[in-house]
C-alpha atoms as a PDB file:
ATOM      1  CA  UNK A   1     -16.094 -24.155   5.682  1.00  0.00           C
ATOM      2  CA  UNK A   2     -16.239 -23.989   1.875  1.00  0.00           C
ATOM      3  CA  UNK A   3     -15.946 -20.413   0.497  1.00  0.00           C
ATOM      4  CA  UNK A   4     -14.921 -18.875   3.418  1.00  0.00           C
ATOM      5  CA  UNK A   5     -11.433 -17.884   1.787  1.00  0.00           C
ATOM      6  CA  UNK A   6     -11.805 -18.150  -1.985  1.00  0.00           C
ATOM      7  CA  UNK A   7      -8.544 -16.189  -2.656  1.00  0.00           C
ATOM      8  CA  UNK A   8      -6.567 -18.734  -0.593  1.00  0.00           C
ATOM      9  CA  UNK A   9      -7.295 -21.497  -2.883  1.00  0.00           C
ATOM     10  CA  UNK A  10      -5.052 -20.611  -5.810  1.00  0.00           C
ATOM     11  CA  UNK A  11      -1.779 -19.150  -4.471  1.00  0.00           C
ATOM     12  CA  UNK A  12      -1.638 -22.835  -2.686  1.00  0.00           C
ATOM     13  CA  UNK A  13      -1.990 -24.462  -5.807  1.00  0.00           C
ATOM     14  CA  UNK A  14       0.382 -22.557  -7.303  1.00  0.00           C
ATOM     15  CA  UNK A  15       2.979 -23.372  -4.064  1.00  0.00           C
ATOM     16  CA  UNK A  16       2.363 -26.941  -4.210  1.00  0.00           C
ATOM     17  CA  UNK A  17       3.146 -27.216  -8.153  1.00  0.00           C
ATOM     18  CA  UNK A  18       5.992 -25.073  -8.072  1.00  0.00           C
ATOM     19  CA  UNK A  19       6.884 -27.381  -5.208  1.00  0.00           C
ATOM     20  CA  UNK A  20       6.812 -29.998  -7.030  1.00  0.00           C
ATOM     21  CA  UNK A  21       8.786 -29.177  -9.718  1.00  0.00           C
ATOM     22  CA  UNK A  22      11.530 -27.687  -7.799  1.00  0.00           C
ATOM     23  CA  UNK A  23      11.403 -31.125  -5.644  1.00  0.00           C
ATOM     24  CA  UNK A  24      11.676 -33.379  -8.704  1.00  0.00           C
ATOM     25  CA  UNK A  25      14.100 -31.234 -10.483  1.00  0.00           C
ATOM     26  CA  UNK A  26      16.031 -30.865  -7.173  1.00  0.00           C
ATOM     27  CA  UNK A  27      16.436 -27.008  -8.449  1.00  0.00           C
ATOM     28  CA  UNK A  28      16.825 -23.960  -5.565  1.00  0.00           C
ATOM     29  CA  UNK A  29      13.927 -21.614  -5.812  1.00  0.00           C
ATOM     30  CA  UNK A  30      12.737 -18.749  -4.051  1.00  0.00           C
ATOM     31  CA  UNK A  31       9.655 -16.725  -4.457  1.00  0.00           C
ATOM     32  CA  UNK A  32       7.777 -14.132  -2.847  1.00  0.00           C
ATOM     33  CA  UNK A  33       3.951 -12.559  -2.575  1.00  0.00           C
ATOM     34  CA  UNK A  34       2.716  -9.596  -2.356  1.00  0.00           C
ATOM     35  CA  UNK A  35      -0.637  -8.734  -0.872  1.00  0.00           C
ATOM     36  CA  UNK A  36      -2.424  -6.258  -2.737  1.00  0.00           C
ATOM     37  CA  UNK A  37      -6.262  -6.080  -1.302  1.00  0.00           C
ATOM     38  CA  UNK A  38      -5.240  -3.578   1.558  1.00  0.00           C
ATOM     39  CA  UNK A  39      -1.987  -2.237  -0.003  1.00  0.00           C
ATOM     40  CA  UNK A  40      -3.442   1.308  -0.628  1.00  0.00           C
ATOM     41  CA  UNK A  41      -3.895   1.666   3.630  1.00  0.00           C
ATOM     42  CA  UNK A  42      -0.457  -0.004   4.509  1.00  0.00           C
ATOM     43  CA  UNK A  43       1.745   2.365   2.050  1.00  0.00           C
ATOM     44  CA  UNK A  44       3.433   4.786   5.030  1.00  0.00           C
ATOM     45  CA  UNK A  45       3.869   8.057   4.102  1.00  0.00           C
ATOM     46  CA  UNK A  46       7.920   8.425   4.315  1.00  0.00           C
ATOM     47  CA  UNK A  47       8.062   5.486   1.577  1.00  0.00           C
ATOM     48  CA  UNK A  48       6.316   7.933  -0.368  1.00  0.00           C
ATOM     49  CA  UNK A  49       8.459  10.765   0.133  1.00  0.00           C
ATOM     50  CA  UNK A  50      11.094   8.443  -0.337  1.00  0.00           C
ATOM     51  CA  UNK A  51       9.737   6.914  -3.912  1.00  0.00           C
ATOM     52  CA  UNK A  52       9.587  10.738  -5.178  1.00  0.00           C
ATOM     53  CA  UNK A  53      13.293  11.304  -4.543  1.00  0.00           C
ATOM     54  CA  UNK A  54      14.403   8.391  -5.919  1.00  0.00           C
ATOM     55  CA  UNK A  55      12.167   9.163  -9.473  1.00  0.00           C
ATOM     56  CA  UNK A  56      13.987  12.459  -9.177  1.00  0.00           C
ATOM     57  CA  UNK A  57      10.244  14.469  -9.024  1.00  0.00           C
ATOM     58  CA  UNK A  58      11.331  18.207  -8.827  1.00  0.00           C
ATOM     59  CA  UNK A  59      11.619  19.979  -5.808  1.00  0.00           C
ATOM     60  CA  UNK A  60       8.964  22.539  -5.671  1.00  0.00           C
ATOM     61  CA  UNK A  61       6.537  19.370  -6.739  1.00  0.00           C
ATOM     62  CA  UNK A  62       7.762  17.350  -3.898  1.00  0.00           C
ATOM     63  CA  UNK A  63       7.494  19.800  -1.420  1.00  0.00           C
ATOM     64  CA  UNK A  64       3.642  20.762  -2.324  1.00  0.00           C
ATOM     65  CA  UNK A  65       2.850  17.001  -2.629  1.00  0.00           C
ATOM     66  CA  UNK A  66       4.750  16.493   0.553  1.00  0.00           C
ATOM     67  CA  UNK A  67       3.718  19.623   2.950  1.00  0.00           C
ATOM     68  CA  UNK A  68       0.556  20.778   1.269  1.00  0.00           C
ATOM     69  CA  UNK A  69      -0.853  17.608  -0.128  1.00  0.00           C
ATOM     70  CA  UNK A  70      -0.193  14.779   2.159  1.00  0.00           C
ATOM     71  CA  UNK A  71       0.336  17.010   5.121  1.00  0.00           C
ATOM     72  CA  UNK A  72      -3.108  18.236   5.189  1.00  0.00           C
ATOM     73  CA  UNK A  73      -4.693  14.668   5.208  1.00  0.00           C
ATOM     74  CA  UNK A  74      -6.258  14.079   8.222  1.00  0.00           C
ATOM     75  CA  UNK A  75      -9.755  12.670  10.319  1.00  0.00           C
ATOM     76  CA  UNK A  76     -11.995  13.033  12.708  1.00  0.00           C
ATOM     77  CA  UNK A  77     -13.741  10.249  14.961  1.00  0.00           C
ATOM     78  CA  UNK A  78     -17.122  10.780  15.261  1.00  0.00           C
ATOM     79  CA  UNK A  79     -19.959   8.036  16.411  1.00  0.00           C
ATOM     80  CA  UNK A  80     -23.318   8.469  16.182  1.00  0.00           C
ATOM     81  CA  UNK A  81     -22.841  12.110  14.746  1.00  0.00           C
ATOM     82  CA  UNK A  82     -21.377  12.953  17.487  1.00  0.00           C
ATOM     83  CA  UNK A  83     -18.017  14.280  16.865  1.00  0.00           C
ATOM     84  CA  UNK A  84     -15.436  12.086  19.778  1.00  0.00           C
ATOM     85  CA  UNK A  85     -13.052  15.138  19.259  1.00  0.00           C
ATOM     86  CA  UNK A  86     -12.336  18.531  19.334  1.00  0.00           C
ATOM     87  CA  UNK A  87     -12.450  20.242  16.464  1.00  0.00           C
ATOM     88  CA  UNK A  88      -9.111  21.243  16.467  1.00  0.00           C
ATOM     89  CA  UNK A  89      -7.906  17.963  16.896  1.00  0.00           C
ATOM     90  CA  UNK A  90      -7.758  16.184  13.552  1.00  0.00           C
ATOM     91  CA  UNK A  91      -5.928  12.969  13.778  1.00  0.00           C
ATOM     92  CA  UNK A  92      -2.895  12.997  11.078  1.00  0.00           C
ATOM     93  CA  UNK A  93      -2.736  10.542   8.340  1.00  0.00           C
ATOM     94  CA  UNK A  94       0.854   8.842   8.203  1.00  0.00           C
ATOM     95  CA  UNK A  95      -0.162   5.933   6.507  1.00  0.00           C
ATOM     96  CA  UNK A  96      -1.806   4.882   3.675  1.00  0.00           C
ATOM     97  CA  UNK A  97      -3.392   6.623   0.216  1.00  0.00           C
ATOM     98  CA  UNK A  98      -6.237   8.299   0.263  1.00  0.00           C
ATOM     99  CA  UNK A  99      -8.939   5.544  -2.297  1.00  0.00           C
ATOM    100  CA  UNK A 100     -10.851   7.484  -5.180  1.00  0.00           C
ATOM    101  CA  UNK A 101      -7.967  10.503  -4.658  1.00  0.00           C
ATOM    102  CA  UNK A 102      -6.766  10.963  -8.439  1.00  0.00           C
ATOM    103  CA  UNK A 103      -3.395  10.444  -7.449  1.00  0.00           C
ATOM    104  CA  UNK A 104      -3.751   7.421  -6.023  1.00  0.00           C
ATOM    105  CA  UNK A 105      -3.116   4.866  -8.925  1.00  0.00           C
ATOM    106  CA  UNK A 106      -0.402   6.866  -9.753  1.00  0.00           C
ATOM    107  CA  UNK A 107       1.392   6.711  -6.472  1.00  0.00           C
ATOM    108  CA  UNK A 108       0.708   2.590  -5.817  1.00  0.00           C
ATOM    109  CA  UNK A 109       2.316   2.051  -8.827  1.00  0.00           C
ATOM    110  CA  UNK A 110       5.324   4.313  -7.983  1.00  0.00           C
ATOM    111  CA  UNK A 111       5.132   2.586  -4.632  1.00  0.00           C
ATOM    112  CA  UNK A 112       5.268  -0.664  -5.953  1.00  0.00           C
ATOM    113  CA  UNK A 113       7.327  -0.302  -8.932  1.00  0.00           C
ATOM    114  CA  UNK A 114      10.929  -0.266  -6.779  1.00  0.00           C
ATOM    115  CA  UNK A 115      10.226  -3.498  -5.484  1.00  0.00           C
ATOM    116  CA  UNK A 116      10.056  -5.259  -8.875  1.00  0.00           C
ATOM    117  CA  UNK A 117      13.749  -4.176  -9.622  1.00  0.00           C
END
């Protein structure tokens, strides 16, 4: 099945070589990868909290962004315009960042940028 997984091609290049050259050079190595394509919907909501305490983001800022911001995110199922809920039951949003939200970018890279450290 050519071209099923394109994006699989080159990260296993890149482990074989490294491979390789850690085999002939008889070197330790370790390495690790980080999945980006669905990283915006995996990102849980305390790890954002979190990432705002630890960039020392003031208080009253936290809390809206906490409480009013992310705390209002929510859904409703619906399926063939039908709604599948009651209106007053809007399914919370613990995980993930909302795509085309202005914040976003800025958030995924807050997200991301402890783990580089």
């Amino acid at each position: 099945m050519p071209g099923r997984w394109p994006w699989i091609k080159e990260p296993l290049l890149i482990d074989a070589t490294i491979g390789n050259v850690v085999k002939r050079n008889r070197r330790d190595f370790s390495a690790a990868w980080i999945d980006y394509r669905k990283a915006l919907d995996s990102v849980p909501h305390t790890w954002l909290k979190r990432v705002l305490e630890l960039y020392k983001v003031e208080c009253t800022v936290r809390d809206f962004l906490e409480q009013q911001y992310m705390g209002q995110w929510s859904t409703i199922l619906c399926h063939l315009g039908q709604r599948m809920t009651a209106a007053k039951n809007h399914i919370r949003i613990r995980r993930g960042i909302f795509q085309g939200d202005c914040l976003s970018p800025i958030w995924f890279c807050l997200c991301l940028n402890p783990l580089g450290t």
